[in-house]
N, C-alpha and C. Protein backbone atom coordinates (compact mmCIF):
# COMPACT_ATOMS: atom_id res chain seq x y z
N UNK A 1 49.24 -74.82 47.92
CA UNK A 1 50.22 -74.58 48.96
C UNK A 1 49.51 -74.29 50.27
N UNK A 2 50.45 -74.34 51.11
CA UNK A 2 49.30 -74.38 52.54
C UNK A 2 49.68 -72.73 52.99
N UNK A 3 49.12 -72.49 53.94
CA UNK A 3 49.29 -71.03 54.18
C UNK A 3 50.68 -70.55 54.99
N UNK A 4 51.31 -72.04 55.75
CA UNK A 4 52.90 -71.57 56.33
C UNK A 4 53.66 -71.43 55.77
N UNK A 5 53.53 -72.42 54.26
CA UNK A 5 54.39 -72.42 53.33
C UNK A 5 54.38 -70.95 52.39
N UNK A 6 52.82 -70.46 52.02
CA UNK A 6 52.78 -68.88 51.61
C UNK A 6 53.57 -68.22 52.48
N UNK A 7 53.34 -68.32 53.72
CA UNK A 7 53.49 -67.30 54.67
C UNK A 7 55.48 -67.30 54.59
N UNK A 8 56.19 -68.44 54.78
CA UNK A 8 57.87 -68.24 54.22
C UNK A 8 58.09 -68.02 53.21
N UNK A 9 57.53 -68.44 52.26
CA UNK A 9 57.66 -67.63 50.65
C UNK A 9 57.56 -66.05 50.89
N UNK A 10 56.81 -65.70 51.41
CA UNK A 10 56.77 -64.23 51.21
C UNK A 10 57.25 -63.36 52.19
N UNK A 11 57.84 -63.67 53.05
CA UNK A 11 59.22 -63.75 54.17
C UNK A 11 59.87 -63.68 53.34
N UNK A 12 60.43 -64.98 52.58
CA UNK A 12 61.94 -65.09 51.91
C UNK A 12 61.97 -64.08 50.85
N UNK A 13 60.68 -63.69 49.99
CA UNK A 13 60.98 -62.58 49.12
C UNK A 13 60.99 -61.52 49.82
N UNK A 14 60.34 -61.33 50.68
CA UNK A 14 60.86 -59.58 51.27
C UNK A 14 62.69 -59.84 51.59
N UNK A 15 63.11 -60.35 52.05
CA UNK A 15 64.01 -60.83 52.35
C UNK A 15 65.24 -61.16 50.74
N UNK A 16 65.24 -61.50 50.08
CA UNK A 16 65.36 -60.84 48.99
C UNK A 16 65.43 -59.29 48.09
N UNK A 17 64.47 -58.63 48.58
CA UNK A 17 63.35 -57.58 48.31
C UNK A 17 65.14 -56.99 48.98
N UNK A 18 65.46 -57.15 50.11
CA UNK A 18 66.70 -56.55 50.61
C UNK A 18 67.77 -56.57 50.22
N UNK A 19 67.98 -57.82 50.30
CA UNK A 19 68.97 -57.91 49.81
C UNK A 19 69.73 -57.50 48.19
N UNK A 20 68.44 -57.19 47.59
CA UNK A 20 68.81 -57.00 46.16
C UNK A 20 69.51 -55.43 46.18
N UNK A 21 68.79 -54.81 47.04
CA UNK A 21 68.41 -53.23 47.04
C UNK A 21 69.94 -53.19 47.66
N UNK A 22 70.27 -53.81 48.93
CA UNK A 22 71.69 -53.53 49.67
C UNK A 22 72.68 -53.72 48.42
N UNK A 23 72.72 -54.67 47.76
CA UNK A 23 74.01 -55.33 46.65
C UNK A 23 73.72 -54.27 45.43
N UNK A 24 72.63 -53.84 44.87
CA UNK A 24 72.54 -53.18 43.38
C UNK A 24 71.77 -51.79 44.07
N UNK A 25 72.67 -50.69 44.07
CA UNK A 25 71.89 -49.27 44.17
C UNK A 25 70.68 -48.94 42.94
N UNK A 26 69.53 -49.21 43.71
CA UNK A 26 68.12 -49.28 42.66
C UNK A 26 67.56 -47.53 43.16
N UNK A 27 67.26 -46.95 42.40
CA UNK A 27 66.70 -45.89 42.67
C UNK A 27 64.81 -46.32 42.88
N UNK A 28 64.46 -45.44 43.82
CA UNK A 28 63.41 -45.03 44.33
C UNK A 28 62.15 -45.16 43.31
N UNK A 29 62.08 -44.70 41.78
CA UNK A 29 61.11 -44.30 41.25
C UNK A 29 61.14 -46.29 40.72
N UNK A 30 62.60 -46.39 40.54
CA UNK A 30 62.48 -48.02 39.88
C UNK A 30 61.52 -49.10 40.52
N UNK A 31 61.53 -48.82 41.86
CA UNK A 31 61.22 -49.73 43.14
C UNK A 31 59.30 -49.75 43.20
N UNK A 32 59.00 -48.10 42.82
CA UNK A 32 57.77 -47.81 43.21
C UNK A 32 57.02 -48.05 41.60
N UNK A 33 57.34 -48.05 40.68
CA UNK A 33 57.03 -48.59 39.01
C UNK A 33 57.18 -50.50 39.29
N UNK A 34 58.23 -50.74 39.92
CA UNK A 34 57.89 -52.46 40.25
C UNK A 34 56.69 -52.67 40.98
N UNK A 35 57.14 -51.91 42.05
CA UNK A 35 55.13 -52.16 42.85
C UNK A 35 53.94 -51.82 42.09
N UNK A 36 54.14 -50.84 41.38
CA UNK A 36 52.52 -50.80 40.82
C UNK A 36 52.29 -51.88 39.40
N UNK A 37 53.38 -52.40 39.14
CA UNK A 37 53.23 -53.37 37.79
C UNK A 37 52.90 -54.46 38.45
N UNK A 38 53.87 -54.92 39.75
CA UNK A 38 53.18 -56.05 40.60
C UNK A 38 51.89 -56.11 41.05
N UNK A 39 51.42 -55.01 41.54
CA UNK A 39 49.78 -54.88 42.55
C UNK A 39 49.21 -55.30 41.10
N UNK A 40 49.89 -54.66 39.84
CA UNK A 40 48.53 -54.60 38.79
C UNK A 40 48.54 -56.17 38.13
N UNK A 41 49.54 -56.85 38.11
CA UNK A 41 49.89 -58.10 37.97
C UNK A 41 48.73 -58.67 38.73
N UNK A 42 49.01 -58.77 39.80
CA UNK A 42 48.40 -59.67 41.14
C UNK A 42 46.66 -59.06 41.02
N UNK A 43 46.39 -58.37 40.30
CA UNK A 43 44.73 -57.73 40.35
C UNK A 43 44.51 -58.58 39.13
N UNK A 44 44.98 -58.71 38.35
CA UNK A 44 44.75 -59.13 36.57
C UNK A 44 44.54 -60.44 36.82
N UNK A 45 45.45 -61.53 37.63
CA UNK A 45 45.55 -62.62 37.73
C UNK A 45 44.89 -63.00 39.15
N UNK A 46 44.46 -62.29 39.72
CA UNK A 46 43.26 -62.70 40.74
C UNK A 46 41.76 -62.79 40.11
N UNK A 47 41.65 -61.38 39.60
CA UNK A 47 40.57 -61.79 39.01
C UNK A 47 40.41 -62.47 37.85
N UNK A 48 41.12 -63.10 36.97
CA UNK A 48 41.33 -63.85 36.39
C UNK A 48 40.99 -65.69 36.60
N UNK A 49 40.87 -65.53 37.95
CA UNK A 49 41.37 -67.17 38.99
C UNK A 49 42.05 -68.11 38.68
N UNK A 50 43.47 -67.00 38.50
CA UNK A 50 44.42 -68.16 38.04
C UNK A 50 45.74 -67.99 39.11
N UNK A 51 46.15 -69.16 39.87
CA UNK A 51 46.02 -68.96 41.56
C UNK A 51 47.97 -69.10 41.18
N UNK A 52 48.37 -69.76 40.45
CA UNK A 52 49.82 -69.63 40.17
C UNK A 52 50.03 -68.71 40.05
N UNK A 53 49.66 -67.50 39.18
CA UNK A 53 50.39 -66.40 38.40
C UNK A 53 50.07 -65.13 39.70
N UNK A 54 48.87 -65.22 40.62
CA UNK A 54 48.55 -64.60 41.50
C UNK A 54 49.67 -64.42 42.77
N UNK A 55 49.87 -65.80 43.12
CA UNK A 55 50.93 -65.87 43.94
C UNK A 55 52.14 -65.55 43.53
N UNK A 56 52.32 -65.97 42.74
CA UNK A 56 54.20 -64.91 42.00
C UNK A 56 54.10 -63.79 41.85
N UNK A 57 52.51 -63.36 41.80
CA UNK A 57 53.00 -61.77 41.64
C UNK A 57 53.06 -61.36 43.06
N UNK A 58 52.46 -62.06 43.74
CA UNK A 58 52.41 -61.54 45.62
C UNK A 58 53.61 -61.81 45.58
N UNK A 59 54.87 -62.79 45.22
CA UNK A 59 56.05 -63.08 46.10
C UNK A 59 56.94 -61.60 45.38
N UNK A 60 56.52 -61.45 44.30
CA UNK A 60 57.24 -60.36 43.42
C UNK A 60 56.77 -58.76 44.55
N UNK A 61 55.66 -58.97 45.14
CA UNK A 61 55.42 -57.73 45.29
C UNK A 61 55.79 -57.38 46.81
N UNK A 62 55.90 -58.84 47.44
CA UNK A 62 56.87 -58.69 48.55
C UNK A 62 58.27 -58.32 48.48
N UNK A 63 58.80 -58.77 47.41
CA UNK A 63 60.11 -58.31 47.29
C UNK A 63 60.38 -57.29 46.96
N UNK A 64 59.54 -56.58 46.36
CA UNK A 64 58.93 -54.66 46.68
C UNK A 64 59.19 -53.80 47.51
N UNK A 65 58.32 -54.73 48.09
CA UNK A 65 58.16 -53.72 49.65
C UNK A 65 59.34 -53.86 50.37
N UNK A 66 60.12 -54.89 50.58
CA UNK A 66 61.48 -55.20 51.04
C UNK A 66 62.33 -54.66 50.65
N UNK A 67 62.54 -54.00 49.32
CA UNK A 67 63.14 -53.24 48.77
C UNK A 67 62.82 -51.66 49.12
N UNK A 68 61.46 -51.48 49.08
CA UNK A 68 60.97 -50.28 49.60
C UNK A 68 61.36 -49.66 51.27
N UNK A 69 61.51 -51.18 51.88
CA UNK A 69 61.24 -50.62 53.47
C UNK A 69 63.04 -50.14 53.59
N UNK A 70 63.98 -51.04 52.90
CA UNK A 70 65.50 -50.78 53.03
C UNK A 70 65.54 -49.59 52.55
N UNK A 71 65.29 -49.12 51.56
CA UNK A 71 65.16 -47.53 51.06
C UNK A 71 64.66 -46.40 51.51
N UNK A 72 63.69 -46.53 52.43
CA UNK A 72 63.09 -45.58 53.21
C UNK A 72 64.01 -45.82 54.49
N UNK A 73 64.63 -46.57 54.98
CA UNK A 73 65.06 -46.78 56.51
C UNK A 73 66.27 -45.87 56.32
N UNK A 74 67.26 -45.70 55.11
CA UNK A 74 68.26 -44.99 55.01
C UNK A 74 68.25 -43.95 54.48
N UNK A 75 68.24 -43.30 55.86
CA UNK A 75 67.71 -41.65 56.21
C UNK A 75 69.16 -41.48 56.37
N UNK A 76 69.84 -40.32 55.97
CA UNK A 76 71.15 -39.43 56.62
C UNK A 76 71.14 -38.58 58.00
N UNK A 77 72.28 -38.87 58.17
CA UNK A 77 71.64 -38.58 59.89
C UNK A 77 72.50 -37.04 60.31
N UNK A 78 72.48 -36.26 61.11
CA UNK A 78 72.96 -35.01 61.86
C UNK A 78 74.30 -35.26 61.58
N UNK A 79 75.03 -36.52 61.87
CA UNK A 79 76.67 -36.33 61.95
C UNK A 79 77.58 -37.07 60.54
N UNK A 80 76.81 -37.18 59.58
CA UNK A 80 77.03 -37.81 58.21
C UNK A 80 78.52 -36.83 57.43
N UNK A 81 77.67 -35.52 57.97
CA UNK A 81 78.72 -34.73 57.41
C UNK A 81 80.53 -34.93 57.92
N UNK A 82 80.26 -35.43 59.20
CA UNK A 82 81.34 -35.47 59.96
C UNK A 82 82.33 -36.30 59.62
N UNK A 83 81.99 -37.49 59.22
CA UNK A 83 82.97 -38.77 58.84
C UNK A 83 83.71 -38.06 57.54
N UNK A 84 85.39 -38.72 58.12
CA UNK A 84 86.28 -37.90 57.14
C UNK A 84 87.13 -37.09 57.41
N UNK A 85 86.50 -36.10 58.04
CA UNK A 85 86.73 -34.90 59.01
C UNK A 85 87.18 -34.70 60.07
N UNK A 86 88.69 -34.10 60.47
CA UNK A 86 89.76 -34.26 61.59
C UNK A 86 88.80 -32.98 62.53
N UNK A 87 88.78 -33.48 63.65
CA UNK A 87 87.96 -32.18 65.08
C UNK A 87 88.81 -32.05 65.90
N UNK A 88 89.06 -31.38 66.11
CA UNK A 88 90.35 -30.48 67.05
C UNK A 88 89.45 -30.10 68.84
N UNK A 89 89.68 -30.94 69.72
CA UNK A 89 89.07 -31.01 70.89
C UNK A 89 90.34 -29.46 71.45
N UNK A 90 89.39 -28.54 72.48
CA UNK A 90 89.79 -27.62 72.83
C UNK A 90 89.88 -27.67 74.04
């Protein structure tokens, strides 16, 4: 594969990586046990030099981190509590 074509593959799985996480509430510890089975995937089959199974585990481990970065971005914010809640202006 050439390297633009790596380079949208692993775009489209982070991208994925999101979308999975937005549609199915994945908890935190699930997300960070996928990354380290992936990194350890992608170490086994690098040094291995076997260049298929290497790259699926990179597209797998992009879709990780895509999953990871949507999960960390949704922080609760100061006025969370508020929604719901009638405020009586004085």
């Amino acid at each position: 594969m050439s390297k633009s074509k790596v380079f949208i593959g692993l775009a489209i799985s982070f991208a994925i990586g999101v979308l999975v996480v937005s549609k199915f509430n994945i908890v935190s510890e699930a997300v960070y046990i996928f990354l380290g089975v992936c990194a350890a995937g992608f170490g086994i089959s690098f040094y291995s030099k076997n260049n298929i199974s290497a790259l699926f585990a990179l597209f797998l481990f992009f879709a990780g981190l895509g999953a990871w970065r949507l999960q960390i971005s949704a922080v609760p914010n100061q006025y969370a509590d508020l929604f719901g809640t009638k405020q009586q202006m004085e």
